[in-house]
N, C-alpha and C. Protein backbone atom coordinates (compact mmCIF):
# COMPACT_ATOMS: atom_id res chain seq x y z
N UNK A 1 45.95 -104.25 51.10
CA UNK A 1 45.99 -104.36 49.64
C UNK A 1 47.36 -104.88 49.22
N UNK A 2 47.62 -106.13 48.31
CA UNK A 2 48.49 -106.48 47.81
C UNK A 2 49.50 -105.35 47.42
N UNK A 3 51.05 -105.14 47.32
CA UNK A 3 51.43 -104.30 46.86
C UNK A 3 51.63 -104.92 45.26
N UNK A 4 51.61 -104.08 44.37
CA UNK A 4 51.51 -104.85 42.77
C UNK A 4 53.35 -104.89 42.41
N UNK A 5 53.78 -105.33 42.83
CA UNK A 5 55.40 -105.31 42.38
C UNK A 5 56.14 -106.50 41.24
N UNK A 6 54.68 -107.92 41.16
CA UNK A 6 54.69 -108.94 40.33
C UNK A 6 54.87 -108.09 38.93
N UNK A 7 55.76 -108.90 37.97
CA UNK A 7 55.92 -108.37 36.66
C UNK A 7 56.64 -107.00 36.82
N UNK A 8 56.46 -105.86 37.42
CA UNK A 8 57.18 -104.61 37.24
C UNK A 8 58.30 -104.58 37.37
N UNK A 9 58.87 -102.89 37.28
CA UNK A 9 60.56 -102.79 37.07
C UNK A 9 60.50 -101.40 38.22
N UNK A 10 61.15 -101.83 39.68
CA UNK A 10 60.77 -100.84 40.47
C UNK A 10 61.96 -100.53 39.98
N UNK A 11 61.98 -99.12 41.55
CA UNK A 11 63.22 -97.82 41.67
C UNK A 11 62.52 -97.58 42.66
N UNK A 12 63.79 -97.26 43.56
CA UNK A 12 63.87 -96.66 44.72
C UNK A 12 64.09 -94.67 44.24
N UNK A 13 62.96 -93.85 44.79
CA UNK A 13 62.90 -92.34 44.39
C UNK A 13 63.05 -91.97 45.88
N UNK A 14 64.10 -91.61 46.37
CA UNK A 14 64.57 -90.73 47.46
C UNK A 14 63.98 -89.35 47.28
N UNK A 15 63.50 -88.88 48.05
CA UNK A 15 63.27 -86.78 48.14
C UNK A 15 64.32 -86.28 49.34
N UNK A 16 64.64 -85.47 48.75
CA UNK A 16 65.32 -84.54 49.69
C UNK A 16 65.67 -84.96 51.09
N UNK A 17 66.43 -86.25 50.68
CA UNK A 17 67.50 -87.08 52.04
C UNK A 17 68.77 -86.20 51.96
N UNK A 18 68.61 -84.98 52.08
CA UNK A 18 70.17 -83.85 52.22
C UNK A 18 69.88 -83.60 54.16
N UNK A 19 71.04 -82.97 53.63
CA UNK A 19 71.49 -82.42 54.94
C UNK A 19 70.58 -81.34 55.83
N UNK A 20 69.93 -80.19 54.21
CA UNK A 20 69.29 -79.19 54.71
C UNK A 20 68.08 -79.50 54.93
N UNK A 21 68.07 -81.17 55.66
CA UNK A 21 66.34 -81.51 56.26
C UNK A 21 67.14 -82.31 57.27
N UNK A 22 67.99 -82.89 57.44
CA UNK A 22 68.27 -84.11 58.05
C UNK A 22 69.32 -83.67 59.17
N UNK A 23 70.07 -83.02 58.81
CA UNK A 23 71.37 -82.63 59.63
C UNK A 23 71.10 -81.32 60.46
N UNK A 24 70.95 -81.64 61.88
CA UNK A 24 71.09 -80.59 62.52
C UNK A 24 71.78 -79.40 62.46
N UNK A 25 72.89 -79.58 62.52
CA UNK A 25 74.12 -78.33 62.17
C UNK A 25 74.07 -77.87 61.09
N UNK A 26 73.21 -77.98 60.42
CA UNK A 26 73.18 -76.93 59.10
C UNK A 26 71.89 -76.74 58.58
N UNK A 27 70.90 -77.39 59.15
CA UNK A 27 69.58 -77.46 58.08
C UNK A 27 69.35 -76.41 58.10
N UNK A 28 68.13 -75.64 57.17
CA UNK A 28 67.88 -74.23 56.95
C UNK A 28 66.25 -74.66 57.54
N UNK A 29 65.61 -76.34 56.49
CA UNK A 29 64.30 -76.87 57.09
C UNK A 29 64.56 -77.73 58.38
N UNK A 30 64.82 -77.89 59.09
CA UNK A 30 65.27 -79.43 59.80
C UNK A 30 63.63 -79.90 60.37
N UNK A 31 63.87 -81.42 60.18
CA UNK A 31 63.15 -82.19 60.69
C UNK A 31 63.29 -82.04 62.55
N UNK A 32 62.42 -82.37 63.73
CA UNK A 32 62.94 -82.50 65.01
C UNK A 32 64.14 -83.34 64.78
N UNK A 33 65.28 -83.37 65.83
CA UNK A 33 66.34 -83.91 65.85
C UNK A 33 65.92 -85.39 65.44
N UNK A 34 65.53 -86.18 66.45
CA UNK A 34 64.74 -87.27 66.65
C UNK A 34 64.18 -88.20 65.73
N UNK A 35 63.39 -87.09 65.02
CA UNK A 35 62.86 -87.58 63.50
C UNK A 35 64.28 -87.61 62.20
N UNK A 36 64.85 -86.58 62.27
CA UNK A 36 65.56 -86.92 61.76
C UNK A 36 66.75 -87.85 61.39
N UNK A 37 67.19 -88.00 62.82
CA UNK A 37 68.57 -89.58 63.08
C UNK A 37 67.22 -91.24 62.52
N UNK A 38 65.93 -90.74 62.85
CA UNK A 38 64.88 -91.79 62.95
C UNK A 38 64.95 -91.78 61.28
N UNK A 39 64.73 -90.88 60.50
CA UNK A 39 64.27 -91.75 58.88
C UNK A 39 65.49 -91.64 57.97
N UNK A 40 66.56 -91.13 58.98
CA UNK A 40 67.50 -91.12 57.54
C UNK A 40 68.44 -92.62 58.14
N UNK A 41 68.15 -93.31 59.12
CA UNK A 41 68.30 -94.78 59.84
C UNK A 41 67.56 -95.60 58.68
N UNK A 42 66.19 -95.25 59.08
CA UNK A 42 65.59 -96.16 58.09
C UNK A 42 65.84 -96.22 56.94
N UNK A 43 66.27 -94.83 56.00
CA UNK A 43 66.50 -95.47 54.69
C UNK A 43 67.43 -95.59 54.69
N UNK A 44 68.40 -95.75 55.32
CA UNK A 44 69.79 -95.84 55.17
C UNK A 44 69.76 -97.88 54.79
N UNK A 45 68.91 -98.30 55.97
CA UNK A 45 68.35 -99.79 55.73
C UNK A 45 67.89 -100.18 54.83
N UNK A 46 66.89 -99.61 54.59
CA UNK A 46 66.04 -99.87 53.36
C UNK A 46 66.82 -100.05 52.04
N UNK A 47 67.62 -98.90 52.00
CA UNK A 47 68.41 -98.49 50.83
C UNK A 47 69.63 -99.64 50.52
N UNK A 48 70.28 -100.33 51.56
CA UNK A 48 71.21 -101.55 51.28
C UNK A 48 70.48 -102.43 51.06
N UNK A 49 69.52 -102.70 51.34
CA UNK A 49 68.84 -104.05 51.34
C UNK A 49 68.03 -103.98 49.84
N UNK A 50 67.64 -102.82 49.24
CA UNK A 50 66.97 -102.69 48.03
C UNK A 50 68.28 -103.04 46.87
N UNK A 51 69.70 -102.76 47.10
CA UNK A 51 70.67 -102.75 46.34
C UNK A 51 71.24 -103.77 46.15
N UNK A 52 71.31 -104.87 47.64
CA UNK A 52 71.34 -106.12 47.30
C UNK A 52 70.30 -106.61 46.62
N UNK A 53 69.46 -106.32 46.22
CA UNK A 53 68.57 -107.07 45.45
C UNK A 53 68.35 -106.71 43.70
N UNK A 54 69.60 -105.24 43.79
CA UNK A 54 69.58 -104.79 42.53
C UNK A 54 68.36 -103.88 42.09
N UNK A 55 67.50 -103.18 42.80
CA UNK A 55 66.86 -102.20 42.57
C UNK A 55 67.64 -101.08 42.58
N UNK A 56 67.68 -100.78 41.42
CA UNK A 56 67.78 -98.73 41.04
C UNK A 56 67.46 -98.04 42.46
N UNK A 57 68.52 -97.51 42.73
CA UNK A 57 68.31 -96.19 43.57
C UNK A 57 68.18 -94.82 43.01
N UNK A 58 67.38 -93.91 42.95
CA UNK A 58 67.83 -92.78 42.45
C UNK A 58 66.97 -91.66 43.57
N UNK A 59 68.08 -90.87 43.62
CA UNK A 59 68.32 -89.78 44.71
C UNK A 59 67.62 -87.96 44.14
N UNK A 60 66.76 -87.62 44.34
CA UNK A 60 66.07 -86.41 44.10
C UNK A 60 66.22 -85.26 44.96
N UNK A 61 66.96 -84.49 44.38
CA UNK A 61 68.34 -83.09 45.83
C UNK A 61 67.40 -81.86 45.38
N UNK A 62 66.71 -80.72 46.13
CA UNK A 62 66.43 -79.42 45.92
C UNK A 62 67.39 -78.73 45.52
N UNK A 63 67.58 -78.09 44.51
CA UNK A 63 68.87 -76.95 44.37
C UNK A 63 68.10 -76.05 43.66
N UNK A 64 68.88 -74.78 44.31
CA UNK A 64 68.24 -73.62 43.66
C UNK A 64 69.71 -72.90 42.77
N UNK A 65 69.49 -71.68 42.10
CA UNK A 65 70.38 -70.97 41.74
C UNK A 65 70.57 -69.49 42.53
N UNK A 66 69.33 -69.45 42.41
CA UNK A 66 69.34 -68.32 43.90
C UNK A 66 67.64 -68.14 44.32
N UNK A 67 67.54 -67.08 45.19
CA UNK A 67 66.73 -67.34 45.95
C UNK A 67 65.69 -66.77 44.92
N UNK A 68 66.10 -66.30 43.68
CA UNK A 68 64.76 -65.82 42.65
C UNK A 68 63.93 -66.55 42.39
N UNK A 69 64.75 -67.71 42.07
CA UNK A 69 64.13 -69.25 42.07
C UNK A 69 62.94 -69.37 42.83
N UNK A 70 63.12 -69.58 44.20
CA UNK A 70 62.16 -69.82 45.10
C UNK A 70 61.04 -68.94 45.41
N UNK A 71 61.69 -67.75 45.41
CA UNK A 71 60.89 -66.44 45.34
C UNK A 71 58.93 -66.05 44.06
N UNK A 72 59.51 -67.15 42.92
CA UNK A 72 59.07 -67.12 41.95
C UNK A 72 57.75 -68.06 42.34
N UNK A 73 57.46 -68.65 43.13
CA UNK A 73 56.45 -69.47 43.92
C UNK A 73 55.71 -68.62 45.11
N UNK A 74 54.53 -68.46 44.49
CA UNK A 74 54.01 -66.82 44.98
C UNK A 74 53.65 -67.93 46.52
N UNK A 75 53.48 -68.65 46.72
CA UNK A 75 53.76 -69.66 48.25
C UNK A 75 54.79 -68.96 49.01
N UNK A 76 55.98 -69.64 48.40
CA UNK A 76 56.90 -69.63 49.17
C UNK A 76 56.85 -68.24 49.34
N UNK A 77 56.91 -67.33 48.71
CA UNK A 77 57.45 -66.07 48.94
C UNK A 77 56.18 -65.40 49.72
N UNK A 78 55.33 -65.88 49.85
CA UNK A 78 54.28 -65.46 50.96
C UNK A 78 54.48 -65.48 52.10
N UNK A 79 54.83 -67.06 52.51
CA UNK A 79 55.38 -67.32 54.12
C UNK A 79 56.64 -67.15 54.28
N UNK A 80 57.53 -66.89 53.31
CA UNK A 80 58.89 -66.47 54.10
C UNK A 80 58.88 -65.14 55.24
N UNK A 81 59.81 -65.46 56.38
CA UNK A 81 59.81 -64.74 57.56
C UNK A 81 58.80 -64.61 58.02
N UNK A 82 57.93 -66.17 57.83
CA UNK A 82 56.26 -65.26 58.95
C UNK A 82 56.99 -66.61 60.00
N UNK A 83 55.72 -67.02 60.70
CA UNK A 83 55.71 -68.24 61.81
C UNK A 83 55.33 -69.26 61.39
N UNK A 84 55.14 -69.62 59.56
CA UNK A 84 55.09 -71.07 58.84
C UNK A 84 56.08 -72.17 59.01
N UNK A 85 56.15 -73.32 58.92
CA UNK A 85 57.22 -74.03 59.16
C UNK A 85 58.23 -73.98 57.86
N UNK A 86 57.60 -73.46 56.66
CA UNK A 86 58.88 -73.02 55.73
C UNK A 86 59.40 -71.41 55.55
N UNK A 87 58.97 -70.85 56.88
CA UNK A 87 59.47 -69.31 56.76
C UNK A 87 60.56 -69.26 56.37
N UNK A 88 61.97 -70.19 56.02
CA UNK A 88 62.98 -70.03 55.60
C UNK A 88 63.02 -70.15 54.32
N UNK A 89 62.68 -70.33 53.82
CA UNK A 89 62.38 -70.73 52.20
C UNK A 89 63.32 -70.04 51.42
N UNK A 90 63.31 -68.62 51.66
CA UNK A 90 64.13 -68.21 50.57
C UNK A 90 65.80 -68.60 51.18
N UNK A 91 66.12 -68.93 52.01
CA UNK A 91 67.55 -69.34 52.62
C UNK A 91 67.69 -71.11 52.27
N UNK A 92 67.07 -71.99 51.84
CA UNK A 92 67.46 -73.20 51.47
C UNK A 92 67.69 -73.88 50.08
N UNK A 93 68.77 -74.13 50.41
CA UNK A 93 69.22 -75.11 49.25
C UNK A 93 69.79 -73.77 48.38
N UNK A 94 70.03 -72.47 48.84
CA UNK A 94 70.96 -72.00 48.09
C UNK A 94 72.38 -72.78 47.77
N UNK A 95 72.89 -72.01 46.21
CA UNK A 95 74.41 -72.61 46.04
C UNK A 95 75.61 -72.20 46.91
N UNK A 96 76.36 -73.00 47.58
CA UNK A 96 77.11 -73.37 48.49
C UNK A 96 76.95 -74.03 49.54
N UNK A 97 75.51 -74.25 49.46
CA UNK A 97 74.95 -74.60 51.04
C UNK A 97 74.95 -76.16 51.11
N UNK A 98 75.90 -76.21 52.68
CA UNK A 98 76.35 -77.94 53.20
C UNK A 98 74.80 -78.82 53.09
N UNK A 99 73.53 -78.30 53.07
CA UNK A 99 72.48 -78.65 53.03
C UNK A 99 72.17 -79.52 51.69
N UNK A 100 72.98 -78.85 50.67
CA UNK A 100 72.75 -79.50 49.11
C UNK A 100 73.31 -81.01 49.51
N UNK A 101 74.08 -81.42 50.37
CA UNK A 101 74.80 -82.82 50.17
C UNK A 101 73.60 -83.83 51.06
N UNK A 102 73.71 -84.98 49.80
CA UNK A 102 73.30 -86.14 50.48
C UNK A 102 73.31 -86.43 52.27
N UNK A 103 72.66 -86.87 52.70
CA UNK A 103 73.12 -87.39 54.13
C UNK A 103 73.71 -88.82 53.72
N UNK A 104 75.15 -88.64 54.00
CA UNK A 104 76.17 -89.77 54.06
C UNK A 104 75.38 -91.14 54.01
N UNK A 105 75.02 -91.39 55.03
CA UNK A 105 74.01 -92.65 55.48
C UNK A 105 73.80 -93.42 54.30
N UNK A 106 73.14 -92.25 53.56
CA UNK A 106 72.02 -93.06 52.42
C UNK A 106 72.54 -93.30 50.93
N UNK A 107 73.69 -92.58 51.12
CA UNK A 107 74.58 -92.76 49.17
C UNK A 107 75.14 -93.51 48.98
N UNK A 108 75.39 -94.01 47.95
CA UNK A 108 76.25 -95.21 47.60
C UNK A 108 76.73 -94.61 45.80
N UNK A 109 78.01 -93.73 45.86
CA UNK A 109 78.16 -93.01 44.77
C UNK A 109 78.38 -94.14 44.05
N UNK A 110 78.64 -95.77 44.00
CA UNK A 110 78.92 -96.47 42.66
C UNK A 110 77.63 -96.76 42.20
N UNK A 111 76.99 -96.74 43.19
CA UNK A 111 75.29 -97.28 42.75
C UNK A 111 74.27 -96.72 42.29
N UNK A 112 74.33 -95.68 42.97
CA UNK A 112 72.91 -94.53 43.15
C UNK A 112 73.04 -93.37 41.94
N UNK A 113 71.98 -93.09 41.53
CA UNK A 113 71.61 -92.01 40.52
C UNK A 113 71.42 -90.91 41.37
N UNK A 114 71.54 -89.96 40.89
CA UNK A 114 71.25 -88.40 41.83
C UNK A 114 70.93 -87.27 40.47
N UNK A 115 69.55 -87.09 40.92
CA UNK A 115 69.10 -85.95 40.19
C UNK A 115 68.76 -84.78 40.95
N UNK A 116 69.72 -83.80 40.71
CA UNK A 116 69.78 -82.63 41.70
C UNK A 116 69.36 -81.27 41.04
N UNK A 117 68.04 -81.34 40.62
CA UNK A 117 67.91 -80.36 39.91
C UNK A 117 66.33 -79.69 40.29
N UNK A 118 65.89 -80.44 41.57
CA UNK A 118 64.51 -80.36 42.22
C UNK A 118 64.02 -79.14 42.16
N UNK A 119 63.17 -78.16 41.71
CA UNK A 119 62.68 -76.87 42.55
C UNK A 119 61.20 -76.68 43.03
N UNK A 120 60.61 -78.00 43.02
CA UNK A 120 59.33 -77.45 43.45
C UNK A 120 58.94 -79.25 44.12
N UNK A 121 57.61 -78.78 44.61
CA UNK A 121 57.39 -80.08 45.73
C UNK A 121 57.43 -81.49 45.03
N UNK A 122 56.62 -81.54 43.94
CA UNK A 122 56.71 -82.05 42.43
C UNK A 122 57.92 -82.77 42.13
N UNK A 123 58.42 -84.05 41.82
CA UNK A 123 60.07 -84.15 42.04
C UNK A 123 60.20 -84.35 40.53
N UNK A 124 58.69 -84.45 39.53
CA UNK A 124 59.28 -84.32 38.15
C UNK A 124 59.33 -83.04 37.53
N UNK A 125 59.00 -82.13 38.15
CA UNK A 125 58.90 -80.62 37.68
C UNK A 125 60.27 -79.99 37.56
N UNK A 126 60.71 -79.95 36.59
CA UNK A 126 61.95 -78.71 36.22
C UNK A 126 63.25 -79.71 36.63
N UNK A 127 62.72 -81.07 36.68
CA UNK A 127 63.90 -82.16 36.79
C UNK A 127 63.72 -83.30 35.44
N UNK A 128 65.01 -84.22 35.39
CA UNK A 128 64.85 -85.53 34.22
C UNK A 128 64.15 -86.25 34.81
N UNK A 129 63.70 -86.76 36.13
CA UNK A 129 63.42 -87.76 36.60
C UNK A 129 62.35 -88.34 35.63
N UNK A 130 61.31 -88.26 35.25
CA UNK A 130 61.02 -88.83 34.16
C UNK A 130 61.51 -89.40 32.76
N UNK A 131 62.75 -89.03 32.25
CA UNK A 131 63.60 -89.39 31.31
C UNK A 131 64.61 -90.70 31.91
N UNK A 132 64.64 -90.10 33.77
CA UNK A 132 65.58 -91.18 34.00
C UNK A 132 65.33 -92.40 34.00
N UNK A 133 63.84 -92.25 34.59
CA UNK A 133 63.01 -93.78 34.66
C UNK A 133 62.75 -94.08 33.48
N UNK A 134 62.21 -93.61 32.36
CA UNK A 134 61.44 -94.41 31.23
C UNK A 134 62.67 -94.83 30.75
N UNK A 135 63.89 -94.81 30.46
CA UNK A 135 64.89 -94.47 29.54
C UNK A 135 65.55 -95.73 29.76
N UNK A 136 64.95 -96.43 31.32
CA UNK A 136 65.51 -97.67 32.40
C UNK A 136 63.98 -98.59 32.44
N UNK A 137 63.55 -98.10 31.55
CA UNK A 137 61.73 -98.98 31.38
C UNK A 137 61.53 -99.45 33.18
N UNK A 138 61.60 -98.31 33.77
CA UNK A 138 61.30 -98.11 35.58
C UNK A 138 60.07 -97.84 35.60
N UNK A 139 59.05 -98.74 35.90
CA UNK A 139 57.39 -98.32 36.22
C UNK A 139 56.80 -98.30 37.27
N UNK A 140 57.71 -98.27 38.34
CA UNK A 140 57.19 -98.60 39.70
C UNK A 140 58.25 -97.43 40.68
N UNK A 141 57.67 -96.85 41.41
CA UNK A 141 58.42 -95.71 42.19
C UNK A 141 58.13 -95.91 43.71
N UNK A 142 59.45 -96.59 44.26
CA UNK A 142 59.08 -96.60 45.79
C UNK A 142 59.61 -95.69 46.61
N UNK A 143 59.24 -94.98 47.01
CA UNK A 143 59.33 -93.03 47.36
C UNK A 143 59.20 -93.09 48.75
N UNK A 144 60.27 -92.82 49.38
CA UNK A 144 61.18 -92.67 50.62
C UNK A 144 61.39 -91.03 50.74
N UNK A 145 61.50 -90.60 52.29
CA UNK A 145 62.47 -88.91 51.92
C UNK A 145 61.05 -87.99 52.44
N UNK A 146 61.23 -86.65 52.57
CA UNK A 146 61.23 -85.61 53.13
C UNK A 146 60.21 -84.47 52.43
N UNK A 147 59.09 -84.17 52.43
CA UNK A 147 58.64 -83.72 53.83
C UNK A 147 57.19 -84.77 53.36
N UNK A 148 56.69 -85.77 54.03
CA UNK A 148 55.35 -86.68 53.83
C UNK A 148 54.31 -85.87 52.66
N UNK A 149 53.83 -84.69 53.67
CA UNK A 149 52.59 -83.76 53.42
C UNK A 149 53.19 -82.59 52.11
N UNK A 150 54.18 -82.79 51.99
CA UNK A 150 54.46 -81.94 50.55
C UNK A 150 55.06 -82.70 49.69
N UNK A 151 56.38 -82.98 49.43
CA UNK A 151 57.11 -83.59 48.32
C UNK A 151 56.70 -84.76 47.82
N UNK A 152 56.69 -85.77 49.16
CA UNK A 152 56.22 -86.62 49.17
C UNK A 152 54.80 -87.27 48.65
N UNK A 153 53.91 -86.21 49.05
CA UNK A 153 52.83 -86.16 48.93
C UNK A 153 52.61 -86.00 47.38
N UNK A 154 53.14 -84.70 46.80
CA UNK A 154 52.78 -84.16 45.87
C UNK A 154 53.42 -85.45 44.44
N UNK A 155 55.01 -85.86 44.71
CA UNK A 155 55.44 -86.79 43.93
C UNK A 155 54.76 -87.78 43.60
N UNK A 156 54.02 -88.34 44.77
CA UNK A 156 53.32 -89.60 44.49
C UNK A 156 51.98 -89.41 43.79
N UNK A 157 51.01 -88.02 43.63
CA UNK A 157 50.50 -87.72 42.96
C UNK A 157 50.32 -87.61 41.76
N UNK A 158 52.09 -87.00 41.15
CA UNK A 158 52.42 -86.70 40.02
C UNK A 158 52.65 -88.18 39.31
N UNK A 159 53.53 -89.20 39.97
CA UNK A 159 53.56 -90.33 39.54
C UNK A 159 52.60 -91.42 39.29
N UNK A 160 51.04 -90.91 40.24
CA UNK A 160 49.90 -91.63 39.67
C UNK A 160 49.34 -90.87 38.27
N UNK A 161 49.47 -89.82 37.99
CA UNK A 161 48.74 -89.14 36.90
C UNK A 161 49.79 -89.28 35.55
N UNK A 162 51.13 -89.84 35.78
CA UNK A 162 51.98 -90.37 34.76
C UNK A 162 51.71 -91.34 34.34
N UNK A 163 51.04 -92.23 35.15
CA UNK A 163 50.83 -93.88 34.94
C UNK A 163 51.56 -94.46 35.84
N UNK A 164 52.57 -94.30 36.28
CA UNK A 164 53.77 -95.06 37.21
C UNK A 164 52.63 -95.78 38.55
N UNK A 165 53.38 -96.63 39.21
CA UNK A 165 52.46 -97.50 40.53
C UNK A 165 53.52 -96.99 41.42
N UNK A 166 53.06 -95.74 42.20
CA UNK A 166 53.39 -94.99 43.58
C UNK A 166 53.86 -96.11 44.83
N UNK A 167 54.32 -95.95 45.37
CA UNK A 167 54.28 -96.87 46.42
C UNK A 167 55.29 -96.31 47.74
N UNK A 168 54.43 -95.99 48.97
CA UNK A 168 54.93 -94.73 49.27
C UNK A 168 55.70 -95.80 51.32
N UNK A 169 56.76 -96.01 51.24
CA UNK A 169 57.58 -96.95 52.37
C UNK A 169 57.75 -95.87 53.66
N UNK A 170 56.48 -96.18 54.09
CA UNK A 170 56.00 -95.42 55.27
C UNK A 170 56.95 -95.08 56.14
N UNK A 171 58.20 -96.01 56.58
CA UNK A 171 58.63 -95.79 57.84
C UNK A 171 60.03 -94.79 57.22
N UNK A 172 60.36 -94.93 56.07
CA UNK A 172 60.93 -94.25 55.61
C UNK A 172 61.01 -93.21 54.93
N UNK A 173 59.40 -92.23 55.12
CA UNK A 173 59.48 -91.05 54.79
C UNK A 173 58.95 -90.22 56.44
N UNK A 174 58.71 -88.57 56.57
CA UNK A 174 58.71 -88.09 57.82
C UNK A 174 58.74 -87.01 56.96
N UNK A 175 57.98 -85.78 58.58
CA UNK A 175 57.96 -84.30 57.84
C UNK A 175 58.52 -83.42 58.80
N UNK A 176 58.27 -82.25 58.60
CA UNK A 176 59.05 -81.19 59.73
C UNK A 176 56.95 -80.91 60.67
N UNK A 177 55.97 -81.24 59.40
CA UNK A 177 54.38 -80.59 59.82
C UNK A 177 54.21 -82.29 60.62
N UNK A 178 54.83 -82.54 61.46
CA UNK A 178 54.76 -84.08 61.67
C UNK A 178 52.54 -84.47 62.38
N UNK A 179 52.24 -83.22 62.37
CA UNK A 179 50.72 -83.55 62.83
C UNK A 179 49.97 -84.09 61.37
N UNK A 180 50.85 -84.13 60.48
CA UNK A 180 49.71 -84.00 59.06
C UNK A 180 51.13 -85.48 58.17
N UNK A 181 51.69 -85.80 58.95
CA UNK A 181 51.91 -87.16 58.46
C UNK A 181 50.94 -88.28 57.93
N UNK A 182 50.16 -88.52 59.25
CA UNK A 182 49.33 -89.58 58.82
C UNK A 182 48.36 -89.47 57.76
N UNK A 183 47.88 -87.88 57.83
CA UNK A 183 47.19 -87.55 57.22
C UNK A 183 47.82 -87.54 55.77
N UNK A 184 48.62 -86.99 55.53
CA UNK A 184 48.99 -86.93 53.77
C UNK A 184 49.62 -88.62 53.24
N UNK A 185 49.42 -89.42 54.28
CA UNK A 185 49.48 -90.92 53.97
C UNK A 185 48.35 -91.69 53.73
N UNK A 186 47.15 -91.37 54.16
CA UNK A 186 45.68 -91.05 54.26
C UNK A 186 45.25 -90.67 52.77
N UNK A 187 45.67 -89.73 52.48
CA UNK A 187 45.21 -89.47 51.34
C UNK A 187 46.01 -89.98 49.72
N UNK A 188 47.39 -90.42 50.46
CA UNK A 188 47.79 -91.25 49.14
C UNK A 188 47.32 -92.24 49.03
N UNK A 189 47.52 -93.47 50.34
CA UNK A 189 46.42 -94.57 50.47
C UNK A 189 45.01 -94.45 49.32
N UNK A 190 43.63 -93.35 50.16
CA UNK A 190 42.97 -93.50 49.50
C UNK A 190 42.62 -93.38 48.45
N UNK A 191 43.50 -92.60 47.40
CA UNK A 191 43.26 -92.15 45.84
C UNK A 191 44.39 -92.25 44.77
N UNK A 192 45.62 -92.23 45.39
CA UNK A 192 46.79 -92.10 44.29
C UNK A 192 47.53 -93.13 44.47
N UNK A 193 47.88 -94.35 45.48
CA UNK A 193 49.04 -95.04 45.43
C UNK A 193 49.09 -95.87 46.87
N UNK A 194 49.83 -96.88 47.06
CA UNK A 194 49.85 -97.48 48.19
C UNK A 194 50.88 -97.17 48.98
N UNK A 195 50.57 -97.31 50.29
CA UNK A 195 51.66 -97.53 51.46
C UNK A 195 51.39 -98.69 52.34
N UNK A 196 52.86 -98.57 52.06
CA UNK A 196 53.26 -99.90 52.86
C UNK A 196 54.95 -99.53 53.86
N UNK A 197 54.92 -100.23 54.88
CA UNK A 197 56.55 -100.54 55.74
C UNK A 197 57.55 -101.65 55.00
N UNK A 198 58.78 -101.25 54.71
CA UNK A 198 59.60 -100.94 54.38
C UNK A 198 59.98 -102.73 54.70
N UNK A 199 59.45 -103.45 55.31
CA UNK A 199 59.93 -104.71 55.31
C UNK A 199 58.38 -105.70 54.71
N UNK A 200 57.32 -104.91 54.31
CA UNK A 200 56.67 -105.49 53.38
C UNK A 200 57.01 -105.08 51.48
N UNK A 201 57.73 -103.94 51.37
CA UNK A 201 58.08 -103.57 50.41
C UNK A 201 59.04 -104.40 49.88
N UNK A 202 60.26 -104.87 51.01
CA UNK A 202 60.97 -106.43 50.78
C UNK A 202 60.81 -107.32 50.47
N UNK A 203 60.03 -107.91 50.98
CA UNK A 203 59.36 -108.94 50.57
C UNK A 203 58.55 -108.98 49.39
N UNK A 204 57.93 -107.74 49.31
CA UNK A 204 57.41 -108.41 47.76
C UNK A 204 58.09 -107.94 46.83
N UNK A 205 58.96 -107.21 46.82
CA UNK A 205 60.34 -107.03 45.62
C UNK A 205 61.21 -108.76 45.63
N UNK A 206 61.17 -109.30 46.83
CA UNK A 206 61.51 -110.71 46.46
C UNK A 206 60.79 -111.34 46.21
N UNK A 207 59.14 -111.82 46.20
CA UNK A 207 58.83 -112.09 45.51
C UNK A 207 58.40 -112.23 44.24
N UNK A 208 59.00 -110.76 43.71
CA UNK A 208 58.40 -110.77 42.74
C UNK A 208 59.63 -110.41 41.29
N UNK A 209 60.61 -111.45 42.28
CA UNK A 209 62.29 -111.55 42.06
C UNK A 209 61.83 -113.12 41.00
């Protein structure tokens, strides 16, 4: 399927490219090692090459205030301390934690927007990100970042039921549930939004330059 990028006004929507998914030595979620040096590479690529071309970056960070926050998500506070892959839940993205920072790789503080106000899988829920885009007449969201089968998943959802055209740069998103990747790509494909690799997403942002 064509990606529709003719006439629109993309943005690059990063999820939770921090530390406390990406960086071994501190994550609270971490991705496998592997996966992780693997997609925060890719957008690290993706992300210069979208900037030479003058697409909006904007960066979407989990922060909590404390763990009441998280607690307050009768989810999370279900599987904390069982054998779920977010049994840590109530320990991430607390305040002080090296986890809140960008992974180096991917920032570009003269360029990039950062809305760090994330608390739920949802990246417009209890954040501006919707004020940031309309405000920049941004109708197109190309959504990179962490975890496929939740944030990812759920954002690109939220951004089809806004009106926005989802567009989800496969090689540059990844999860920690890595069996249910394909699958929550599967289901954006078939109902909410397209995916595409990260050097067809290029190309038609230049063409449609």
């Amino acid at each position: 399927m064509t990606l529709p990028l003719s006439g629109r006004r993309a943005a690059v929507v990063t999820i939770d490219l921090h530390r406390g998914h990406l960086d071994p030595q501190v994550a609270t979620m971490p991705l496998p090692a592997d996966a992780a040096a693997r997609v925060t590479k890719a957008n690290a690529e993706f992300l210069r090459e979208v900037r030479n071309q003058g697409v909006p970056v904007v960066h979407v960070v989990t922060s909590y205030r404390s763990a009441a926050e998280i607690a307050s998500n009768p989810w999370w506070a279900a599987v904390a301390d069982t054998g779920a892959s977010r049994s840590n839940a109530m320990r991430h993205q607390l305040p002080g934690s090296p986890g809140l920072q960008l992974m180096p790789e991917v920032y570009e503080a003269d360029y990039d927007l950062v809305v760090d106000s994330k608390k739920r899988y949802d990246c417009f829920v209890a954040t501006d990100l919707d004020h940031v885009l309309r405000s920049r007449s941004l109708d197109t969201l190309l959504l990179t970042g962490v975890n496929t089968n939740s944030c990812v998943l759920a954002t690109a959802v939220a951004a089809n039921t806004r009106d926005y055209v989802p567009v989800v740069v496969e090689d540059c998103v990844d999860t920690m549930d890595r069996h249910l990747h394909d699958a929550a790509l599967a289901v954006i494909r078939q109902a909410f939004g397209w995916v595409a690799p990260a050097q067809d997403v290029l190309e038609a942002l230049g063409d449609s330059r």
